[in-house]
Protein backbone atom coordinates (compact mmCIF):
# COMPACT_ATOMS: atom_id res chain seq x y z
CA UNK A 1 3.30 -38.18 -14.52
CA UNK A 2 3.93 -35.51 -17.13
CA UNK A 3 6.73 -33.44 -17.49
CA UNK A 4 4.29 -30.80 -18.29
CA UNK A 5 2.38 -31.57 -14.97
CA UNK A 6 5.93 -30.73 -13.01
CA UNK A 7 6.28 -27.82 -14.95
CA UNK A 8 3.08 -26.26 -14.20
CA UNK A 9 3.32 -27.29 -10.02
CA UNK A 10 6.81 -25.74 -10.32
CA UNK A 11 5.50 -22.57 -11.62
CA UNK A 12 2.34 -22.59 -9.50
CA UNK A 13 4.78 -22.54 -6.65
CA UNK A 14 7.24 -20.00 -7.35
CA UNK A 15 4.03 -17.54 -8.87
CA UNK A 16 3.01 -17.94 -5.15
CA UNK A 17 5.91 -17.34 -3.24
CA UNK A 18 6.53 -14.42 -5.13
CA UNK A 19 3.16 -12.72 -4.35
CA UNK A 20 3.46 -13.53 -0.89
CA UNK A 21 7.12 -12.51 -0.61
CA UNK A 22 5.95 -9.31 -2.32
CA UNK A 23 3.00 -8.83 0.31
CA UNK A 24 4.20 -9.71 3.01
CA UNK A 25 6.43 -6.44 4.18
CA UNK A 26 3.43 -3.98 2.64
CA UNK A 27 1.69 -2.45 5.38
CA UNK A 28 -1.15 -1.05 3.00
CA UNK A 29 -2.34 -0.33 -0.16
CA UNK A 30 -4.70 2.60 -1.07
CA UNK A 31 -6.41 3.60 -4.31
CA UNK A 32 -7.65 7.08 -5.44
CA UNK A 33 -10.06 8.23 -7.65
CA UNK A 34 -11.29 11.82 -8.17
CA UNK A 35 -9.58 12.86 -4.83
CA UNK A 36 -11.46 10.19 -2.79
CA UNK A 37 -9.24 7.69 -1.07
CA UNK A 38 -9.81 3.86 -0.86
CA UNK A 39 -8.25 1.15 1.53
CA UNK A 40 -7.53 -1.87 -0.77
CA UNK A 41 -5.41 -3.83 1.50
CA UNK A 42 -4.12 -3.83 5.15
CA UNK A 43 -5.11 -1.81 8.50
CA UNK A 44 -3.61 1.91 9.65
CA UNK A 45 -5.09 3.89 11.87
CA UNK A 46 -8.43 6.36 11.42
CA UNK A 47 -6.40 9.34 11.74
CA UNK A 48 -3.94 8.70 9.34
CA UNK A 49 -5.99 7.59 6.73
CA UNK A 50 -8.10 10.78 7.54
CA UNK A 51 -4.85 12.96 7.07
CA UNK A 52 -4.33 11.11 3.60
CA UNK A 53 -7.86 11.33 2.34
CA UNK A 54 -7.30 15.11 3.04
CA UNK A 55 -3.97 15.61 1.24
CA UNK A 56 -5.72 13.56 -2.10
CA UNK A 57 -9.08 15.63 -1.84
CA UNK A 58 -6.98 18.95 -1.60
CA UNK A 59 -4.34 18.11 -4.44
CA UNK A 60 -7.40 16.37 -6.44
CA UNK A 61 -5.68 13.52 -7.07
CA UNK A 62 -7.30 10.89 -9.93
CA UNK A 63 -6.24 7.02 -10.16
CA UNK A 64 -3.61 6.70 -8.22
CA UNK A 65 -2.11 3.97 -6.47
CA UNK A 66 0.09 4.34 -2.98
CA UNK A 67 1.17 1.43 -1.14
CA UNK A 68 3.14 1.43 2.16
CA UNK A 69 6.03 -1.05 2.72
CA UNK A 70 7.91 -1.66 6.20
CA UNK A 71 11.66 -1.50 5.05
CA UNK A 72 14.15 -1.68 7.92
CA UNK A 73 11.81 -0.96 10.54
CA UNK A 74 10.43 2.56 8.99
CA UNK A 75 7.25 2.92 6.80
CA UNK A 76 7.99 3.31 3.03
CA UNK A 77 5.66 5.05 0.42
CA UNK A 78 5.79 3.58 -3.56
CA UNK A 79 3.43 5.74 -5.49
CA UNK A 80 2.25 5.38 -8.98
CA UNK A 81 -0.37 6.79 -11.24
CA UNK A 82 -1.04 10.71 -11.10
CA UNK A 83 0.50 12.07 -7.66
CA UNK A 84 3.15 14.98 -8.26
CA UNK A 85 6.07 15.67 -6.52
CA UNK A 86 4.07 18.31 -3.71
CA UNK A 87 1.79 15.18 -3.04
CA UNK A 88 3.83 12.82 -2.26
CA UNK A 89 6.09 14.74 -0.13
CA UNK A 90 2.81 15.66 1.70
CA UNK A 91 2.17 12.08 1.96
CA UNK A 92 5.75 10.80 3.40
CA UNK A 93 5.13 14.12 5.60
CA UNK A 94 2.17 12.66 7.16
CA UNK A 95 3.51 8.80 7.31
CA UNK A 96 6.38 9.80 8.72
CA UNK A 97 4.88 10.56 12.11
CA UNK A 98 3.65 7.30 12.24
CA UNK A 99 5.73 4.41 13.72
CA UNK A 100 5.24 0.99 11.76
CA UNK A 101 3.54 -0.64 14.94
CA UNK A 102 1.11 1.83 15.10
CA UNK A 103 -0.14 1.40 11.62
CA UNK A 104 0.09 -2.02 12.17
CA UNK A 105 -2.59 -1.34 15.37
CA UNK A 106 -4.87 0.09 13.35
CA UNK A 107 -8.07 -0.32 13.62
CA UNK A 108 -9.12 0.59 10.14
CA UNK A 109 -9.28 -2.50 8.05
CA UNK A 110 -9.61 -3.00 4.23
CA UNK A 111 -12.73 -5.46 3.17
């Protein structure tokens, strides 16, 4: 076979693991637009996405991305896009009650 062929399967391989490597300690991903909050990937719990959807609608937050990794145990928030300083505090505020098995519970699932 071609050495181009091995190539490719090579990088096929490692463009793989590295997505799933990257996924696989995210608990969710969310997406806001004109202060209305959308579940992209993963499950969390009603409630907490309810607090979250509040604290986007009340700082009017626009295209925005905040994604929730499990690092060492403890829920993690990586923001990018628009929020400020005040909104993501509010946001690692509100996560922080939550324990990672519980958002891992929820019942709230992206499509």
């Amino acid at each position: 076979m071609s050495s181009w062929f091995w190539l490719s399967l090579v990088c096929f391989v490692l463009l793989t693991f590295r997505y799933v490597m990257r996924h696989a300690s995210e608990l969710f991903m969310l997406r806001v637009r004109a202060g209305k909050l959308e579940l992209r990937r993963g499950r969390l719990p009603p409630a907490l996405f309810s607090e979250l959807a509040e604290i986007a609608a009340r700082e009017r937050l626009d295209d925005a991305e905040i994604r929730v990794l499990t690092e060492s145990g403890v829920p993690r928030l990586i923001s990018s896009g628009a929020p400020s300083p005040a909104s993501e505090q509010a946001f690692r505020n509100v996560l922080g009650r939550y324990p990672v098995s519980q958002i891992r519970a929820g019942r709230l699932r992206a499509h």
